[in-house]
N, C-alpha and C. Protein backbone atom coordinates (compact mmCIF):
# COMPACT_ATOMS: atom_id res chain seq x y z
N UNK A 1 0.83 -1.19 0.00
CA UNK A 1 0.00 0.00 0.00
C UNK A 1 0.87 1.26 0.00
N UNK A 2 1.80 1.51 0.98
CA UNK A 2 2.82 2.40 1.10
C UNK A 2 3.93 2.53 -0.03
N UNK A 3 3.66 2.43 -1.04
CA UNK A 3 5.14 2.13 -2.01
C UNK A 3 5.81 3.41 -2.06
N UNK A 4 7.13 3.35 -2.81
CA UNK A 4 8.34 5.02 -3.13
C UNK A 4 7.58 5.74 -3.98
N UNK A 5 7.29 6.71 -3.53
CA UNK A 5 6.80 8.25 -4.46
C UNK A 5 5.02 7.98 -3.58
N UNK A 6 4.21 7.51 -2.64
CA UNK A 6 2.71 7.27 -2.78
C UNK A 6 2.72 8.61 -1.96
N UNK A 7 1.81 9.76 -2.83
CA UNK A 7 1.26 10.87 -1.81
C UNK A 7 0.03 10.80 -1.00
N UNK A 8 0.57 11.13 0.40
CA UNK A 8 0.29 11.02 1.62
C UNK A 8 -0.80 12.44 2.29
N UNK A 9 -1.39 12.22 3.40
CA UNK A 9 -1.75 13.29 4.26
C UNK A 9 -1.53 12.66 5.52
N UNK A 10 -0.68 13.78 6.34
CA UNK A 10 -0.28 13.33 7.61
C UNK A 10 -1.72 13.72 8.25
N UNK A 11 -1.87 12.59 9.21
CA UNK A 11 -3.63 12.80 9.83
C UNK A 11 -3.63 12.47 11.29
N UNK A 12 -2.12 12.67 12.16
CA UNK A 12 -1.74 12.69 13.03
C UNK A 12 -0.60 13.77 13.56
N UNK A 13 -0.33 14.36 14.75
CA UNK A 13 0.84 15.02 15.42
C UNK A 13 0.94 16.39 15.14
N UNK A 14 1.51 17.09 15.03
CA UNK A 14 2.61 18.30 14.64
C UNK A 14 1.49 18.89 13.09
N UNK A 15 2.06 17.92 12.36
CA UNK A 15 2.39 18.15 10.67
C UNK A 15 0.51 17.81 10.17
N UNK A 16 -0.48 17.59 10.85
CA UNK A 16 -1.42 17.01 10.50
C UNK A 16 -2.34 17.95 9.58
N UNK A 17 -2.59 17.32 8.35
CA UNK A 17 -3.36 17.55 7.18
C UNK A 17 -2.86 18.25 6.27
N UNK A 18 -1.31 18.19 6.21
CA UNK A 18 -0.14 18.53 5.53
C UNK A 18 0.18 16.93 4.75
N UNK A 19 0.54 17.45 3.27
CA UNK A 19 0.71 16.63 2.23
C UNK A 19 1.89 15.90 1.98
N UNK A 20 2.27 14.83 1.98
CA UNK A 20 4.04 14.33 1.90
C UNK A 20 3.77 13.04 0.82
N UNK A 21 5.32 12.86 0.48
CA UNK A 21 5.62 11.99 0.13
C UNK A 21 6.25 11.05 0.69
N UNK A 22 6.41 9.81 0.34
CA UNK A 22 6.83 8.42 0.93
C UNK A 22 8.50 8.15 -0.11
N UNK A 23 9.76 8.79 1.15
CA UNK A 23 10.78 8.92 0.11
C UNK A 23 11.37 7.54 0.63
N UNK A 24 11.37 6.43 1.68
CA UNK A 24 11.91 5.20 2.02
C UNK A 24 11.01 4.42 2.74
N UNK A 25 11.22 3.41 2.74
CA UNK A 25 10.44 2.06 3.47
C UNK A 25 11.34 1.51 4.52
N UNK A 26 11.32 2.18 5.64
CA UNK A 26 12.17 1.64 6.78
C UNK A 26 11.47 0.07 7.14
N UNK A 27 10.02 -0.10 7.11
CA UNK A 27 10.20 -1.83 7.50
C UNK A 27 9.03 -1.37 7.67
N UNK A 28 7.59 -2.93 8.16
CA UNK A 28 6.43 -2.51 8.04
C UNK A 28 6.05 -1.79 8.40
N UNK A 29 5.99 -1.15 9.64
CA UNK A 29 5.08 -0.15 10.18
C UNK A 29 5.73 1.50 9.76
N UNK A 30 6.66 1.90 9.61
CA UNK A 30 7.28 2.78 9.28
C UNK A 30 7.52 3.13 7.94
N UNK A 31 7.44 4.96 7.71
CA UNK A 31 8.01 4.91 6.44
C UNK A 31 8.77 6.17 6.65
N UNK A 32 10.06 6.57 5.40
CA UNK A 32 10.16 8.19 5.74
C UNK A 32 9.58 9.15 4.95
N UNK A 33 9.09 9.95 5.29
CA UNK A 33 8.51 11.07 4.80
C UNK A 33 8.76 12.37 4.44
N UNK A 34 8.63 13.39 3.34
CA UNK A 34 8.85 14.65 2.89
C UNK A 34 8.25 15.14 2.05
N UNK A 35 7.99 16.48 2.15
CA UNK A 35 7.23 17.26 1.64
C UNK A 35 6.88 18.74 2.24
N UNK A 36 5.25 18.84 2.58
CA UNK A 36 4.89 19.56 3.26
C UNK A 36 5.28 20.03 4.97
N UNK A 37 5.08 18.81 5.16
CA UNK A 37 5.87 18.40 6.56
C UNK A 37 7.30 18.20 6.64
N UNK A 38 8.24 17.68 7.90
CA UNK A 38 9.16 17.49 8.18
C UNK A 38 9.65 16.36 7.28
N UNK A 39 10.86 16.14 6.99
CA UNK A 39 11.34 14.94 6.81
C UNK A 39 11.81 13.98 7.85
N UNK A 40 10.98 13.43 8.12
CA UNK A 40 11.31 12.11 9.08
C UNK A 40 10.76 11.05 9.32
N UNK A 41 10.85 10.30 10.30
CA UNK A 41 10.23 8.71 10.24
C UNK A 41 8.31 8.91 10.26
N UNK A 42 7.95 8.20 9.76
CA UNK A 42 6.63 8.33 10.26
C UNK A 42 5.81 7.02 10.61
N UNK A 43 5.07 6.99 11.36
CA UNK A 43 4.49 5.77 11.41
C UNK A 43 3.32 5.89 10.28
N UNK A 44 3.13 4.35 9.70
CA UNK A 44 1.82 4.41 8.62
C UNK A 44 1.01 5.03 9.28
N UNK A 45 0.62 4.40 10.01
CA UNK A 45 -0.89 4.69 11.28
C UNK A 45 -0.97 6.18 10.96
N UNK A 46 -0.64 6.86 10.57
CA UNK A 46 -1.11 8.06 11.16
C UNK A 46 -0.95 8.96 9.36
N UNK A 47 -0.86 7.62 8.63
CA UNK A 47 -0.50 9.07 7.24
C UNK A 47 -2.27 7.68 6.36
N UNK A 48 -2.19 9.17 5.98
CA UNK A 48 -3.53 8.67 4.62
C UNK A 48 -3.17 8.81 3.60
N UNK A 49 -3.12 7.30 2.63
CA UNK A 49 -2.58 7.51 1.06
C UNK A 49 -3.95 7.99 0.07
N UNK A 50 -2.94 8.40 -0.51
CA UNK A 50 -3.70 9.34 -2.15
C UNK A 50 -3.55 8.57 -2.81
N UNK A 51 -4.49 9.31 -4.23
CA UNK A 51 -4.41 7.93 -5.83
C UNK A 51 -3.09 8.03 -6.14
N UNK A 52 -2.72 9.09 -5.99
CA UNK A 52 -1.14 9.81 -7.28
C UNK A 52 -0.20 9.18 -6.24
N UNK A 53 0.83 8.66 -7.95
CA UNK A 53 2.07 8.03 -7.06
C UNK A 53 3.51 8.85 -7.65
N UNK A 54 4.21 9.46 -7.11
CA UNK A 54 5.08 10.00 -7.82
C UNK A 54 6.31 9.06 -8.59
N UNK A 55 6.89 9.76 -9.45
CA UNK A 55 8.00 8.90 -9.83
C UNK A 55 9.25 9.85 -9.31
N UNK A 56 9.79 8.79 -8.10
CA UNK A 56 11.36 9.16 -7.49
C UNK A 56 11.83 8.22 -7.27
N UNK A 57 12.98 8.27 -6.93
CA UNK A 57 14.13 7.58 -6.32
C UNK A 57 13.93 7.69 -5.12
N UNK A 58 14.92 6.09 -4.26
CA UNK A 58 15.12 5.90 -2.47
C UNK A 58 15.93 7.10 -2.52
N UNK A 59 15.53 7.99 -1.69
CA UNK A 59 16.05 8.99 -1.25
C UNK A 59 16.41 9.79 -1.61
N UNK A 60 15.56 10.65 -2.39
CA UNK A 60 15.53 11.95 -2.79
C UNK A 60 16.00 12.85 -1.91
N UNK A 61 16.20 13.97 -2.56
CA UNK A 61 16.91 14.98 -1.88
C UNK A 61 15.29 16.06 -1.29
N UNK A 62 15.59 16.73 -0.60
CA UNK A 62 14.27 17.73 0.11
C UNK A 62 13.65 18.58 -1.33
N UNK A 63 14.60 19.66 -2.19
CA UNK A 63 14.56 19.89 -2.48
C UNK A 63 14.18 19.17 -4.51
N UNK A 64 14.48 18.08 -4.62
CA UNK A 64 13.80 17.42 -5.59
C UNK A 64 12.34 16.82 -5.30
N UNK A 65 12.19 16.38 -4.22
CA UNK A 65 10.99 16.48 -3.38
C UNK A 65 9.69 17.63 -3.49
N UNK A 66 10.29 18.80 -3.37
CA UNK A 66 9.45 19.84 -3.84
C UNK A 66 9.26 20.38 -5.51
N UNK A 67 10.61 20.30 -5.74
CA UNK A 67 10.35 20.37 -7.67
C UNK A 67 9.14 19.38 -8.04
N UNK A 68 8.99 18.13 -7.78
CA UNK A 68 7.96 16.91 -7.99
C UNK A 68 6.45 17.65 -7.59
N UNK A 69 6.69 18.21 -6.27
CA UNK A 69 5.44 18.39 -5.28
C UNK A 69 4.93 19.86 -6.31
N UNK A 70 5.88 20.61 -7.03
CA UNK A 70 5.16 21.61 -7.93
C UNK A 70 4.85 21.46 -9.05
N UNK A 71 4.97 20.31 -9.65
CA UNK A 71 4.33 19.17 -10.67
C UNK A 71 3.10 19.45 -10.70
N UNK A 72 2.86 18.77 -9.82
CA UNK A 72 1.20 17.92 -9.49
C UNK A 72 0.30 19.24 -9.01
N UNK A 73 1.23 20.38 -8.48
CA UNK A 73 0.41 21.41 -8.53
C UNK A 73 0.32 21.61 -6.63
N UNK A 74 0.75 20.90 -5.82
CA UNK A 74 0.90 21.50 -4.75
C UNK A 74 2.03 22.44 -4.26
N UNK A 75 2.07 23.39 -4.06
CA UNK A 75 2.42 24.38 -2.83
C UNK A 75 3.21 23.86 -1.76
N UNK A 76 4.50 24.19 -1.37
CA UNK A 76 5.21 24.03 -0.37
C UNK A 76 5.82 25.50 -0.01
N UNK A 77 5.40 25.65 1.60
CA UNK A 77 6.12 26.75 1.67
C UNK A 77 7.43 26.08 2.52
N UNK A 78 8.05 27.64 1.85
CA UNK A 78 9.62 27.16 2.32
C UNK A 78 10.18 28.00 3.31
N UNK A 79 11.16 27.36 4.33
CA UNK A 79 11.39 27.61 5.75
C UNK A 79 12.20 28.69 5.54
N UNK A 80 12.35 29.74 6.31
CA UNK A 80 13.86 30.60 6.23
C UNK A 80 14.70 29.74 7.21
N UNK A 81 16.08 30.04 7.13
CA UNK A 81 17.08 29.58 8.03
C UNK A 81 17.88 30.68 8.46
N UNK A 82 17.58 30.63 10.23
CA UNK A 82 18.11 32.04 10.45
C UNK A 82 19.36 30.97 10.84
N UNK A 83 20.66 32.29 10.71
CA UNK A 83 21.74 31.98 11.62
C UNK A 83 21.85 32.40 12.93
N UNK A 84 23.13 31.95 13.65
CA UNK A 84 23.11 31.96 14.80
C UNK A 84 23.52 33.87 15.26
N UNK A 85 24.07 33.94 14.46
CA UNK A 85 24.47 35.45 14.44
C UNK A 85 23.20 36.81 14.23
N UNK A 86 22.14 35.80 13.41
CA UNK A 86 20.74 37.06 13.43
C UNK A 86 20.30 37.04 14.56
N UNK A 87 20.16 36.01 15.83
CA UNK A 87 19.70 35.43 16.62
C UNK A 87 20.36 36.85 17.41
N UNK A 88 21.69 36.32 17.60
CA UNK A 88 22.19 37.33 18.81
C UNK A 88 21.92 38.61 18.80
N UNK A 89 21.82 38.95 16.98
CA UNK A 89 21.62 40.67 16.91
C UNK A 89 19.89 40.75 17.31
N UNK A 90 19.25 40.31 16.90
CA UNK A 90 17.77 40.34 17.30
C UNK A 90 17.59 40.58 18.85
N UNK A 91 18.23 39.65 19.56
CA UNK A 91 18.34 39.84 21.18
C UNK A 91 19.04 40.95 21.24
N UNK A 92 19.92 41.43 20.66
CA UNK A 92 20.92 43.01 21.05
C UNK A 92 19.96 44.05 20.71
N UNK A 93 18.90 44.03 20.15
CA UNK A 93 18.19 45.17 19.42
C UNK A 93 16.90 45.30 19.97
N UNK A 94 16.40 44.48 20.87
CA UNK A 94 15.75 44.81 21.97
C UNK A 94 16.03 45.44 23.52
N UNK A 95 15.08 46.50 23.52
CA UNK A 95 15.46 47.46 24.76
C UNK A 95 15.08 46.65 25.83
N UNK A 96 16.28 47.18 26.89
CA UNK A 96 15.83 46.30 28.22
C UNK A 96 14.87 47.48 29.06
N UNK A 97 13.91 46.48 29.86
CA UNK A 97 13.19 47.73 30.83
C UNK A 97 14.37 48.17 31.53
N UNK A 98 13.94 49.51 32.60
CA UNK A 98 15.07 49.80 33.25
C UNK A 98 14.97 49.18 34.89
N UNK A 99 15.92 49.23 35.23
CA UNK A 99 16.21 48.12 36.49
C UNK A 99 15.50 49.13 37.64
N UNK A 100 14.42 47.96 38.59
CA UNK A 100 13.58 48.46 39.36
C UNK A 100 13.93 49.59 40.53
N UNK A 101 15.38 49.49 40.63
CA UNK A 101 15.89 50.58 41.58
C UNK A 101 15.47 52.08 41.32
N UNK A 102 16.10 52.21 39.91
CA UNK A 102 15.96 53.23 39.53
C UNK A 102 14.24 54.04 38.76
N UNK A 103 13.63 53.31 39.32
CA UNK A 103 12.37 53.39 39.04
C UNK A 103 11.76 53.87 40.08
N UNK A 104 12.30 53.37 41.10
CA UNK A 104 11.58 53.93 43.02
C UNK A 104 12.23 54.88 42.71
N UNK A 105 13.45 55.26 42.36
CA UNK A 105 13.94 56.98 42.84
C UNK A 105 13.18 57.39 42.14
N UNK A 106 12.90 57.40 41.27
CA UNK A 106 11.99 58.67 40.23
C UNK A 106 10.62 58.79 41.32
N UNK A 107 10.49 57.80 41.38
CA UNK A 107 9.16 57.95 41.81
C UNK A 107 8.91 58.91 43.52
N UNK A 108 10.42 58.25 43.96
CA UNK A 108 10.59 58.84 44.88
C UNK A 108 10.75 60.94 45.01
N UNK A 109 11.47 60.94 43.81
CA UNK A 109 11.72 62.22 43.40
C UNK A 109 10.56 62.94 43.24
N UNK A 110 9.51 62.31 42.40
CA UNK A 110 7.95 62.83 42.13
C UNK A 110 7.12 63.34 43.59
N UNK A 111 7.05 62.06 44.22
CA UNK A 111 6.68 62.73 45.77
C UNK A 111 7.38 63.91 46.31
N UNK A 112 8.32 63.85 46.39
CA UNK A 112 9.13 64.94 46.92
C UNK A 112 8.51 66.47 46.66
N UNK A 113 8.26 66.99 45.41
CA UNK A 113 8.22 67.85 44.62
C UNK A 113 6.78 68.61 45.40
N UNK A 114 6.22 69.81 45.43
CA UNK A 114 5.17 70.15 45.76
C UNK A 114 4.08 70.44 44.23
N UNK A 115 2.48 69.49 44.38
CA UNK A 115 2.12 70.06 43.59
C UNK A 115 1.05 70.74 43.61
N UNK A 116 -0.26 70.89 42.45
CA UNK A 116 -1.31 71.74 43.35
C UNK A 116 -2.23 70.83 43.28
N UNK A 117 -3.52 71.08 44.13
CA UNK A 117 -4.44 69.93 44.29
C UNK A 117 -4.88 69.43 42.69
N UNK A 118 -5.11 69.78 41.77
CA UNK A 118 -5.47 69.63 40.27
C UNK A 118 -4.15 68.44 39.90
N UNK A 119 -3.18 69.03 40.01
CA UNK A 119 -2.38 67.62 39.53
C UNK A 119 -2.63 66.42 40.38
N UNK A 120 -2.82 66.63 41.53
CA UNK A 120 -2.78 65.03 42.45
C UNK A 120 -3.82 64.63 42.17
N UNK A 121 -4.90 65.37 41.47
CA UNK A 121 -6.40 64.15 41.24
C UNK A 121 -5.59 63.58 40.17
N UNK A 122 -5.34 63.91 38.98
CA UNK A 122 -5.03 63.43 37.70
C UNK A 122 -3.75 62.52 37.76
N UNK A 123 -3.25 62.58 38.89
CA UNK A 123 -1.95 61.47 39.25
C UNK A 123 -2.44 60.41 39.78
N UNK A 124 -1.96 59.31 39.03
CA UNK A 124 -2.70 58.17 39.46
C UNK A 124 -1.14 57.21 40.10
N UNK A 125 -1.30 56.69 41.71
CA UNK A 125 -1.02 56.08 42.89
C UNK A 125 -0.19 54.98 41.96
N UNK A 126 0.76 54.23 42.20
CA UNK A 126 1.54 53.11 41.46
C UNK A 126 0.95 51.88 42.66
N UNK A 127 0.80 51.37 41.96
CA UNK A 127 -0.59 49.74 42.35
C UNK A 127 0.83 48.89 43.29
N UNK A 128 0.12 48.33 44.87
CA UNK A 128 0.62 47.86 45.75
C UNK A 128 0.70 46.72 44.95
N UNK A 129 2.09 45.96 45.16
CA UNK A 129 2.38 44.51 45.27
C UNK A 129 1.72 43.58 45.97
N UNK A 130 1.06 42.26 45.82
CA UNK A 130 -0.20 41.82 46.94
C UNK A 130 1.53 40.99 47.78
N UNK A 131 1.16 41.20 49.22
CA UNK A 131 2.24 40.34 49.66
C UNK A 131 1.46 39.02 50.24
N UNK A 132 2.72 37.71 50.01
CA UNK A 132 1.74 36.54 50.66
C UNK A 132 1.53 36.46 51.87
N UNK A 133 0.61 35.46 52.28
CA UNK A 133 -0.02 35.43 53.69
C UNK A 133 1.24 34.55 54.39
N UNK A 134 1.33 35.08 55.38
CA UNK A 134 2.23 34.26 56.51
C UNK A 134 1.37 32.80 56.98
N UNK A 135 2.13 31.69 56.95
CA UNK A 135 1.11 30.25 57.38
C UNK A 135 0.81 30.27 58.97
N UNK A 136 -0.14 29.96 59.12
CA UNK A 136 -0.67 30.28 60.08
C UNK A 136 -0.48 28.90 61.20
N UNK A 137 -0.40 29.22 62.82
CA UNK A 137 0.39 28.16 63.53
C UNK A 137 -0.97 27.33 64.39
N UNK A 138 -1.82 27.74 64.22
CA UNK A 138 -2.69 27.28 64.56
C UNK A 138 -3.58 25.58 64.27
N UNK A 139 -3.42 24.87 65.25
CA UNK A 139 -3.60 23.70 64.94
C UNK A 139 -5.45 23.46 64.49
N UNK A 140 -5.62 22.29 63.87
CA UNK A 140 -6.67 22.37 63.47
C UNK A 140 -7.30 21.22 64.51
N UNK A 141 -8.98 21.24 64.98
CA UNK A 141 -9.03 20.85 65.96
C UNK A 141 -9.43 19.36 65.42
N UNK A 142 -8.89 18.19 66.44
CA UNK A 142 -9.03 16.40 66.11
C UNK A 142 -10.66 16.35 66.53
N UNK A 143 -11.07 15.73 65.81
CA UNK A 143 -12.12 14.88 65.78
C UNK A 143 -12.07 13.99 66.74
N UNK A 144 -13.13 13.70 68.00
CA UNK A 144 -12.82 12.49 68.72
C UNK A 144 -14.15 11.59 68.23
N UNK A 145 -13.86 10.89 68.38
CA UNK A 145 -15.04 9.65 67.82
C UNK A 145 -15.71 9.04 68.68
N UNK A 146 -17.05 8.66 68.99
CA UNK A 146 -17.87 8.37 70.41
C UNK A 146 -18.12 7.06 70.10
N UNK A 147 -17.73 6.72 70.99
CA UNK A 147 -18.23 4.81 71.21
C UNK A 147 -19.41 4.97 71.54
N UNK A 148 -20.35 4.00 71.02
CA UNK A 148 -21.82 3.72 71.27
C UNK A 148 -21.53 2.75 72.03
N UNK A 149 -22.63 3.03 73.27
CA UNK A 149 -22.64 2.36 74.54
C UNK A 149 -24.01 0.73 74.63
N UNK A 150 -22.60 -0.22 74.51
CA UNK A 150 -23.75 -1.43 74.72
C UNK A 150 -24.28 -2.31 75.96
N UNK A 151 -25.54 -2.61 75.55
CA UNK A 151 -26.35 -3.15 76.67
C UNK A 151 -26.35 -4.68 76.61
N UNK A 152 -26.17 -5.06 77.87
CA UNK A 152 -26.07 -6.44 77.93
C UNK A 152 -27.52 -6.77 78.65
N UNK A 153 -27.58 -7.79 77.76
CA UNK A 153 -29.12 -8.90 78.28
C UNK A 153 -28.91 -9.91 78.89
């Protein structure tokens, strides 16, 4: 049922209702897969075959994989590959907040200042931190259990 080139819909995981091809036959239950999805092992169980069977070779390359897949008229979009170096500049090019110290002085500085009653309505209070509750030492009270009292005949 699974043969080289049979197009697939993954109908399980990650990749599901994404289109692939069947590029190896690792053994019964397994096959590998590419296309729409990842290239990697897949279990049958979880892929649904199509009528169309492509014509490839064991182990096509990713990219002959998709030349085929724009054949038949499907669509693959294709991944960018960032490097490790866009990575770091991306993190460098974001502003850090500023460190909470220097945030109480300002604020501290603001109080300080005299203003007139018109500004302090329109100044709005910086929102208390909730602090947690201290556990409390208080024991909780035992249950004693009452013997029912029996009568002898």
């Amino acid at each position: 049922m699974f043969e080289l080139g049979r197009l697939c819909v993954k109908i399980a995981g990650r990749d599901a209702g994404l289109k692939c091809v069947v590029v190896d036959i690792v053994d019964d239950s397994y096959v590998m897969i590419d296309g729409q999805t990842r290239r990697r092992k897949c279990n049958v169980k979880h892929l649904e075959p199509l009528d169309k069977v492509l014509k490839i070779k064991k182990g096509i390359s990713h990219d002959d994989v998709l030349k085929e897949l724009k054949k038949e008229g499907i669509e693959v979009k294709e991944k960018q590959k960032r490097s490790k170096k866009a990575k770091t500049a991306q993190a460098a090019k974001k502003e850090k907040p500023e460190p909470k110290e220097t945030a109480k002085k300002e604020t501290l500085k603001e109080k300080e200042t005299p203003k007139s009653k018109t500004e302090k309505k329109t100044e709005t209070k910086p929102k208390k931190k909730a602090v947690p509750k201290a556990k409390s030492t208080v024991k909780k009270s035992t249950k004693t259990k009452t013997k029912a009292k029996s009568t002898k005949k």
